[in-house]
Protein backbone atom coordinates (compact mmCIF):
# COMPACT_ATOMS: atom_id res chain seq x y z
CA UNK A 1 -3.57 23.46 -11.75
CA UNK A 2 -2.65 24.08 -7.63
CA UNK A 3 -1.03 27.24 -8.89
CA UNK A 4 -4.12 28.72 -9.85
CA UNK A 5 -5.26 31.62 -7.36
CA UNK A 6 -8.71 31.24 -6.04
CA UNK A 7 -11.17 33.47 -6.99
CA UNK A 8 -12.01 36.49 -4.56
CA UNK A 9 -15.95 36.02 -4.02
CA UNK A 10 -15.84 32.57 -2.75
CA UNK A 11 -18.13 32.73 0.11
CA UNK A 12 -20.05 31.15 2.48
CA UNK A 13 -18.34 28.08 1.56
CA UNK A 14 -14.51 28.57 0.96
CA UNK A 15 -10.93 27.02 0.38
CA UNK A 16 -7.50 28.33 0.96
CA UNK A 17 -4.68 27.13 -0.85
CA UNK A 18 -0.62 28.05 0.63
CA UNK A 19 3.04 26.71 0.98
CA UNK A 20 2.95 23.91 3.97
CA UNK A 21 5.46 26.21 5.18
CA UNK A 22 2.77 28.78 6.74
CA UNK A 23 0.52 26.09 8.26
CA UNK A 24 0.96 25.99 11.96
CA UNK A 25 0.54 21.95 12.66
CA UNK A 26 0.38 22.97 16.58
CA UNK A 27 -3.08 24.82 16.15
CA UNK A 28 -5.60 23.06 18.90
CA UNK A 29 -9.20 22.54 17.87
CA UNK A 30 -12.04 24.39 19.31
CA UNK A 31 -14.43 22.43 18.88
CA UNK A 32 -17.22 25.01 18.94
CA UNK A 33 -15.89 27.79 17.19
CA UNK A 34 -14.39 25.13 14.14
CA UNK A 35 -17.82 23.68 14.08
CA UNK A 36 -19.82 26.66 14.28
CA UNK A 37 -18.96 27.37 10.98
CA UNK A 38 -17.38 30.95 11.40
CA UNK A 39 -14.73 32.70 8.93
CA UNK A 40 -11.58 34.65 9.33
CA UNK A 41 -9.52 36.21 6.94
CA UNK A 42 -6.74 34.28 4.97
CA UNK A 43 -3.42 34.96 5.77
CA UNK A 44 -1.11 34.39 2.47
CA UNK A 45 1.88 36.21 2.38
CA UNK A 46 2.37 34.81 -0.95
CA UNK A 47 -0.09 36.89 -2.96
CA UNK A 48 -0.79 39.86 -0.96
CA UNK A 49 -3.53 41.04 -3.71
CA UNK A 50 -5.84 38.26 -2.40
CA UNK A 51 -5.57 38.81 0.98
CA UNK A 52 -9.31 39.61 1.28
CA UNK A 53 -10.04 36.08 0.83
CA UNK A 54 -11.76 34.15 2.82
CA UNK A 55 -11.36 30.46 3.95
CA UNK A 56 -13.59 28.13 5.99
CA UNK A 57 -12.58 27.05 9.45
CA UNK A 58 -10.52 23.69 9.13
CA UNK A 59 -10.06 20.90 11.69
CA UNK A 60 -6.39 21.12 12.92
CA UNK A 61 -3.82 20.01 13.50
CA UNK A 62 -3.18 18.69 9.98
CA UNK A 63 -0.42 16.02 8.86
CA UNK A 64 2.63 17.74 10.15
CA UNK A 65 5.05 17.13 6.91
CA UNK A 66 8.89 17.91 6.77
CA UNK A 67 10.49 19.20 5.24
CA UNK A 68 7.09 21.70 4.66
CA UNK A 69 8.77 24.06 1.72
CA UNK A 70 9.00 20.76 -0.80
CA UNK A 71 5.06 20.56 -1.27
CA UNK A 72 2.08 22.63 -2.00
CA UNK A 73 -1.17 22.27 -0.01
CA UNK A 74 -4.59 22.90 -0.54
CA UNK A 75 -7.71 23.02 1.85
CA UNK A 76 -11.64 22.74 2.00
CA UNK A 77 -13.22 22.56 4.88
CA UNK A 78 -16.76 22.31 5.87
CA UNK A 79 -18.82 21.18 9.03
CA UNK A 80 -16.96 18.77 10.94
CA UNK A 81 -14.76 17.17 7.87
CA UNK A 82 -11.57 19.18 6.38
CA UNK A 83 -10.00 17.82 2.86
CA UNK A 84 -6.61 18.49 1.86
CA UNK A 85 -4.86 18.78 -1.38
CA UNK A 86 -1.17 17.63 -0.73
CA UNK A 87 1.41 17.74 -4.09
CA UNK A 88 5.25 17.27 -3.91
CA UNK A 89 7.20 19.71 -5.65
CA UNK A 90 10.70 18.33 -5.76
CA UNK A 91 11.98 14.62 -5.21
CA UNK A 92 13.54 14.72 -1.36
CA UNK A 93 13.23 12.67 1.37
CA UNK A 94 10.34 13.85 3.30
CA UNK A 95 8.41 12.58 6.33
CA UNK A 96 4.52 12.64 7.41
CA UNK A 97 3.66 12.70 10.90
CA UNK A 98 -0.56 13.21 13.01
CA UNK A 99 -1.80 11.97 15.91
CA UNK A 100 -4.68 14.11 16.97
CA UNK A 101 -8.41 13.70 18.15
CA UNK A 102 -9.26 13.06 14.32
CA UNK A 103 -9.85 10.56 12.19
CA UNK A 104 -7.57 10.69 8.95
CA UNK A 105 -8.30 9.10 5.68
CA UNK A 106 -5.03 9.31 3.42
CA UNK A 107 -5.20 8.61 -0.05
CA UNK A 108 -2.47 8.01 -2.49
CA UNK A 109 -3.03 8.96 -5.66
CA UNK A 110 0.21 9.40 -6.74
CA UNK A 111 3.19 7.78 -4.67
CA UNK A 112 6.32 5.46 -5.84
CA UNK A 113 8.91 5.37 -3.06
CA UNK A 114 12.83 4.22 -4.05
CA UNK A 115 12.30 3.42 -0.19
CA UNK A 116 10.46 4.60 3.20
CA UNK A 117 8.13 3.04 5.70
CA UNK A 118 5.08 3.69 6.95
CA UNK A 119 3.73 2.88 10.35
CA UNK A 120 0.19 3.60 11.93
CA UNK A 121 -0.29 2.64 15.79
CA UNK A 122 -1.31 -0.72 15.89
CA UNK A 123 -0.01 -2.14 12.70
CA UNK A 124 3.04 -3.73 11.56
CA UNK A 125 5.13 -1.35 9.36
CA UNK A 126 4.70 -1.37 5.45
CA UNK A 127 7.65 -0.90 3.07
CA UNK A 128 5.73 -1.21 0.23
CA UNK A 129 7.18 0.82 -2.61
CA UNK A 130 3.78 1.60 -5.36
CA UNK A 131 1.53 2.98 -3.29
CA UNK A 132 -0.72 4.62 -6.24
CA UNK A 133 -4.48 4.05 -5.32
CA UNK A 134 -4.07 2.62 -2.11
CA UNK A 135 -5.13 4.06 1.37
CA UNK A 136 -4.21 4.44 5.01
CA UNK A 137 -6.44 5.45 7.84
CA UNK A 138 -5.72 6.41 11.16
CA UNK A 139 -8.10 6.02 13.90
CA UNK A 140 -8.67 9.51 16.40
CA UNK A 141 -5.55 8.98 19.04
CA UNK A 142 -3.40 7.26 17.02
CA UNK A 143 0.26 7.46 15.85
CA UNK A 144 1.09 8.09 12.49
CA UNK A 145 4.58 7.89 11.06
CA UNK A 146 5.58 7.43 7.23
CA UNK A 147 9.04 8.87 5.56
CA UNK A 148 10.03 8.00 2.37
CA UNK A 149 12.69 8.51 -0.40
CA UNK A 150 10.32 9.04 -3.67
CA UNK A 151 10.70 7.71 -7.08
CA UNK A 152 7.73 10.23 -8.89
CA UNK A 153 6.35 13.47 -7.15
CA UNK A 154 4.26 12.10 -4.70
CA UNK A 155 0.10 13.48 -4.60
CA UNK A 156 -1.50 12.53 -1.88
CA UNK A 157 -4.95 14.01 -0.17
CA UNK A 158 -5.86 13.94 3.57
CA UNK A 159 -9.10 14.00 4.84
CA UNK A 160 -9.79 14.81 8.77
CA UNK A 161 -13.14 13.60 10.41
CA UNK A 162 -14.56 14.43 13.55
CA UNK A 163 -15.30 11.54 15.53
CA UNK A 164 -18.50 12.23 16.42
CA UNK A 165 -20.26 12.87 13.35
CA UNK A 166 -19.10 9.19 11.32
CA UNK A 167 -21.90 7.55 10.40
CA UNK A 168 -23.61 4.15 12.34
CA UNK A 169 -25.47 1.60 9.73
CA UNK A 170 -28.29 0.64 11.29
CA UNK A 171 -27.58 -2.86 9.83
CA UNK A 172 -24.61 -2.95 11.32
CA UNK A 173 -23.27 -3.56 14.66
CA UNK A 174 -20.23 -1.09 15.43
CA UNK A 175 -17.31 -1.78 17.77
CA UNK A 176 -14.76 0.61 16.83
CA UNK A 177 -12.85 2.40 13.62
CA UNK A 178 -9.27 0.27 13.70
CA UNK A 179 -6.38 1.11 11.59
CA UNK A 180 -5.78 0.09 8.75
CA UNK A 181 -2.47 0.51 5.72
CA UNK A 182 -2.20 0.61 1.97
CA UNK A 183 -5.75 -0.95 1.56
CA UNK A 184 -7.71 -0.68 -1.68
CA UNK A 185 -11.44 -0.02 -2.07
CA UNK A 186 -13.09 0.63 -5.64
CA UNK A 187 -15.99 2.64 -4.39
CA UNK A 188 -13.72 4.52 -1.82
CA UNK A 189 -11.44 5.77 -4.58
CA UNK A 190 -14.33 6.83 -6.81
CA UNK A 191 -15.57 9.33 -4.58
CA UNK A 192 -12.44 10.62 -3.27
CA UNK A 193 -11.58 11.35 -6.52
CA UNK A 194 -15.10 13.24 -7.30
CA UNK A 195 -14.37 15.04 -4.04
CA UNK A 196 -10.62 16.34 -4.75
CA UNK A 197 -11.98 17.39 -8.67
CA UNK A 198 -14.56 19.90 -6.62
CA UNK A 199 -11.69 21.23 -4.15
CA UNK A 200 -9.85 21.60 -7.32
CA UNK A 201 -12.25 23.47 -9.72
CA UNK A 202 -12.74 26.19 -6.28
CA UNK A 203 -16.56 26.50 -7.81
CA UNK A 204 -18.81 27.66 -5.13
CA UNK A 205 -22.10 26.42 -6.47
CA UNK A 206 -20.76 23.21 -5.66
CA UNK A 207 -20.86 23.70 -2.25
CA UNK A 208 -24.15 21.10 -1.81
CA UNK A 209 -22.45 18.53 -3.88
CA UNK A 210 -19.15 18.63 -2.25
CA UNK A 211 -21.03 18.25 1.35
CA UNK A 212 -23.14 15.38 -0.17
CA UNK A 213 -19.82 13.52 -1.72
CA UNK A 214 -18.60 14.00 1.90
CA UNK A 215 -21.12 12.35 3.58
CA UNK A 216 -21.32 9.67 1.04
CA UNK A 217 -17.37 9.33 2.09
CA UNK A 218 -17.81 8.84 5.52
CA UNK A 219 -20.85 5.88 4.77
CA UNK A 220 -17.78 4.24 2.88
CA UNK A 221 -15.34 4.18 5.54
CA UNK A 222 -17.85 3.09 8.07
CA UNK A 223 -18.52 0.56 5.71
CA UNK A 224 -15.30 -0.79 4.68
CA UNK A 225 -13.54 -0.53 8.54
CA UNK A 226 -13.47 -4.07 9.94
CA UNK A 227 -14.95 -2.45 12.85
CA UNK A 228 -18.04 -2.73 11.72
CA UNK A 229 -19.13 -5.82 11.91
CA UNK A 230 -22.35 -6.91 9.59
CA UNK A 231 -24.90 -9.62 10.23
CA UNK A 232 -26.66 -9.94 7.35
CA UNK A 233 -26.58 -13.19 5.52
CA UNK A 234 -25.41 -14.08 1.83
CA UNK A 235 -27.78 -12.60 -0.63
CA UNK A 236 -28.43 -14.72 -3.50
CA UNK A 237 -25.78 -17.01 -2.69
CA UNK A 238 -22.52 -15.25 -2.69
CA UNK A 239 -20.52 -13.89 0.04
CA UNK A 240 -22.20 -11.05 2.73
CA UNK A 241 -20.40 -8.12 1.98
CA UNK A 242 -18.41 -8.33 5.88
CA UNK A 243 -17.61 -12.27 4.87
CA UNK A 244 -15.68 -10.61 1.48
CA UNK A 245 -13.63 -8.26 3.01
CA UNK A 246 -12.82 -10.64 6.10
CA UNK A 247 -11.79 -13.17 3.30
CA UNK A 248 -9.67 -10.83 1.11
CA UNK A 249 -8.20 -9.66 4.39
CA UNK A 250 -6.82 -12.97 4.89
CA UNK A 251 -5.45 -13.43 2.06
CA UNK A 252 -3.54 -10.04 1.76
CA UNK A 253 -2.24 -10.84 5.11
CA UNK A 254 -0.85 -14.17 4.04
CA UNK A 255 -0.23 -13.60 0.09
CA UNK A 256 2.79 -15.92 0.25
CA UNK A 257 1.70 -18.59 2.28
CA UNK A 258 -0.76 -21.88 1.52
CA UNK A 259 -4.03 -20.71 2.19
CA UNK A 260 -6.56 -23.61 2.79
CA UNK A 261 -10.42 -23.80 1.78
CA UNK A 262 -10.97 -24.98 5.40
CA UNK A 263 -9.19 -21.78 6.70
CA UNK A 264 -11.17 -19.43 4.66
CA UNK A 265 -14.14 -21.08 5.34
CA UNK A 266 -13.65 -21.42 9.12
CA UNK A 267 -13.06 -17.60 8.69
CA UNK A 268 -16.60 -16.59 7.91
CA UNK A 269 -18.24 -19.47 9.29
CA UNK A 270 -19.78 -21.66 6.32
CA UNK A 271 -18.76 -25.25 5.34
CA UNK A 272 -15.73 -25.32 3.06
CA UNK A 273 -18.22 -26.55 0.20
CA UNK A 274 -20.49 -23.46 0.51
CA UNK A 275 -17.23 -21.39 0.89
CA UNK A 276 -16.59 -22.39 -2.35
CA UNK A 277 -19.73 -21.63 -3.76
CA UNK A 278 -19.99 -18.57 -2.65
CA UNK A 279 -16.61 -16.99 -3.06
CA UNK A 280 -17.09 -17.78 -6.99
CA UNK A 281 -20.78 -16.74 -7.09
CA UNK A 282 -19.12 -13.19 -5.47
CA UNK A 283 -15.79 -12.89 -7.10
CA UNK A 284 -16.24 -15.17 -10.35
CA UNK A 285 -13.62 -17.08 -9.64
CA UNK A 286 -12.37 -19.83 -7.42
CA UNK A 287 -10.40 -19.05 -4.04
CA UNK A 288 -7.74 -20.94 -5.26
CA UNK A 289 -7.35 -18.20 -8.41
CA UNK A 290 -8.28 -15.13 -6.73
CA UNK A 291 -5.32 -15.59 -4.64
CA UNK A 292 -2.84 -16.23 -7.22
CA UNK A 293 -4.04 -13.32 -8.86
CA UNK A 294 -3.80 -11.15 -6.44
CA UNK A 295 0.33 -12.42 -6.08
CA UNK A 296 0.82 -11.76 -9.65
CA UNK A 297 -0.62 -7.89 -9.00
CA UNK A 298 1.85 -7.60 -6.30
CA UNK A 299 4.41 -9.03 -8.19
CA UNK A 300 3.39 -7.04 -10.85
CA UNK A 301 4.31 -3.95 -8.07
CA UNK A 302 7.66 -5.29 -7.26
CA UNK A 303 8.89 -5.58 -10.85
CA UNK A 304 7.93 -1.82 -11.36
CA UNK A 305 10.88 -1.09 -9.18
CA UNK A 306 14.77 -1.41 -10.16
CA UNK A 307 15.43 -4.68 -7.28
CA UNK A 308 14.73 -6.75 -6.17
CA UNK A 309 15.71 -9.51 -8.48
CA UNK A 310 12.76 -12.02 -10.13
CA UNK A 311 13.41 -14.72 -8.52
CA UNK A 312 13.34 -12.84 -5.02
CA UNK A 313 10.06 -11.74 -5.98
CA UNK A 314 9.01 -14.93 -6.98
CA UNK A 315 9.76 -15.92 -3.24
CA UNK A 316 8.17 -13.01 -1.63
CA UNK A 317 4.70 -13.78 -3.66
CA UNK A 318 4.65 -17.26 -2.51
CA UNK A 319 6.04 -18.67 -5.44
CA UNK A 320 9.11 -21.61 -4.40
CA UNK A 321 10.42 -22.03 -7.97
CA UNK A 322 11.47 -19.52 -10.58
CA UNK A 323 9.77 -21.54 -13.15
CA UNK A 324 6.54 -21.93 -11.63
CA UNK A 325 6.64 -18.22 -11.10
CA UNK A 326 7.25 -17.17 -14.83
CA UNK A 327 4.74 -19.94 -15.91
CA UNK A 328 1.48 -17.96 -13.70
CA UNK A 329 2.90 -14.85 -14.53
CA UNK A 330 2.89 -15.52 -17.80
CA UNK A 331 -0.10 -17.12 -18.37
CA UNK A 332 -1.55 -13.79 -16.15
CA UNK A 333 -0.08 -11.16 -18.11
CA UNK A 334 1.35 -12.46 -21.46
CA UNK A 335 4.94 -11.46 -20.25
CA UNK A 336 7.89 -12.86 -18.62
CA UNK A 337 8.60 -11.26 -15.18
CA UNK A 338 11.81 -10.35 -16.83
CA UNK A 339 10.26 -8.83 -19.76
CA UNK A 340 7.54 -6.95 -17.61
CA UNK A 341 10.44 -5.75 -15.64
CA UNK A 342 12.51 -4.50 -18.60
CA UNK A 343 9.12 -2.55 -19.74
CA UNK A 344 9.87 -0.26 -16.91
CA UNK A 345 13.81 0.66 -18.56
């Protein structure tokens, strides 16, 4: 549980847990001294009896959040990476804000918003209301802006990245990290969730685990990031894995419009007939049915919430007629949009 104190001989490698209310989001980095490794002594008003705790240096600033006294945070920090533990504690508008010379990695693990917006430099904004498992990341520099009104208490975890020590594929060719929001990545979430069990069970014999998981974290983001570009070619005939995310890109881009073969195609550079090929031999099913599944997931999100009505969701999914909307939700799912709807009370 967050509540937990942590226990008084964590050392070399340690973790400080406090109200957002005592962090100080305008602490500047020193790059030397916050790499070097060095300790001070926790501060934590809170529980006076622990004050000889100890806590790594962490990267700052952090995500400045407001109002700070309606969550609980909780940090580990090690050589050139921080993670943080961020849990709402009552249902109240609140507001994230960071731009700093960091890359941030924010992942939702818990997060369903009556309303808000979130905008990161570069992107159009999102009003997306479920945003369990998805992530945002926001390249070193830039702006970072989300408020929202929540639905559930909202768990989120941040993690802050030097620049300088994200990983280069040799494989690959890099450009640059770009921003991306509310993306999904299975192998992603797996080890972010490995890596927020460790901050959580404040054991310090897992010190060499919890560095390895973080390296293993950064490889995945410099994997998934459209900014790195890959030139291998399709291994035994399916999609390259920079062809897959380029396609799926697409198509989350453009969920409600007609999407042609040709377009696709064009997109990674085959012939529409090896597209086709391909796409199934990497996804097991057809273009055509990937993308209708993935409208019936976000429909699937929209119904979760109170409004907007099903036939409005039919149109925002790409869907011009009520009935053909129930019909591939149905056949999807085994409900009725209105009957998935009502599920929710």
């Amino acid at each position: 549980m967050l509540t937990n104190p942590w226990p008084t001989n964590v050392t070399p490698f340690t973790m400080n847990f406090r109200r957002a209310s005592q962090a100080d989001p305008s602490l500047t980095l020193d790059w030397q001294t916050r790499f070097g490794g060095k300790q001070h002594e926790a501060r934590d008003h809170e529980a006076p009896k622990c004050q000889n705790r100890f806590v790594a240096d962490a990267l700052n600033p952090m995500v400045e959040i407001s109002p700070a006294n309606i969550v609980k945070r909780r940090t580990a920090a090690w050589r050139g990476m921080t993670a943080e533990i961020v849990q709402a504690t009552r249902r109240e508008r609140i507001e994230y804000r960071f731009q700093a010379p960091l890359h941030l990695l924010a992942v939702y693990e818990q997060g369903v918003r009556h309303d808000g917006e979130s905008f990161v430099e570069g992107l159009p904004r999102s009003s997306l209301h479920d945003l369990r498992k998805k992530f945002t990341f926001v390249p070193a520099g830039h702006d970072y802006h989300e408020w929202q009104e929540p639905r559930i208490l909202g768990r989120f975890t941040y993690f802050y990245f030097d620049p300088a020590i994200i990983p280069v594929h040799p494989e690959t060719t890099f450009t640059a990290f770009v921003p991306r929001l509310h993306f999904e990545d299975a192998a992603l979430w797996d080890t972010t969730l490995k890596l927020t069990a460790l901050i959580e069970s404040a054991e310090t014999n897992n010190r060499p685990y919890m560095e390895a998981l973080g390296v293993v974290l950064m490889h995945e983001l410099a994997r998934v990031s459209p900014g790195t570009l890959h030139v291998q070619v399709p291994v035994r005939g399916g999609l390259a894995a920079w062809q897959q995310r380029a396609v799926t890109a697409h198509i989350e881009e453009h969920l409600a419009e007609q999407i042609s073969v040709a377009t696709l195609a064009q997109l990674v550079r085959l012939s529409p007939y090896y597209f086709c090929r391909a796409f199934k031999q990497s996804f097991g099913v057809p273009p055509h049915r990937y993308h209708t599944h993935r409208r019936i997931e976000r429909a699937k999100a929209l119904l979760a919430e109170p409004a907007p009505s099903v036939t409005d969701i039919g149109l925002t999914v790409g869907f011009n007629e009520t009935s053909s909307f129930t019909a591939a939700f149905r056949k999807a799912t085994g409900f009725t949009p209105t009957g998935y709807h009502r599920s929710f009370g």
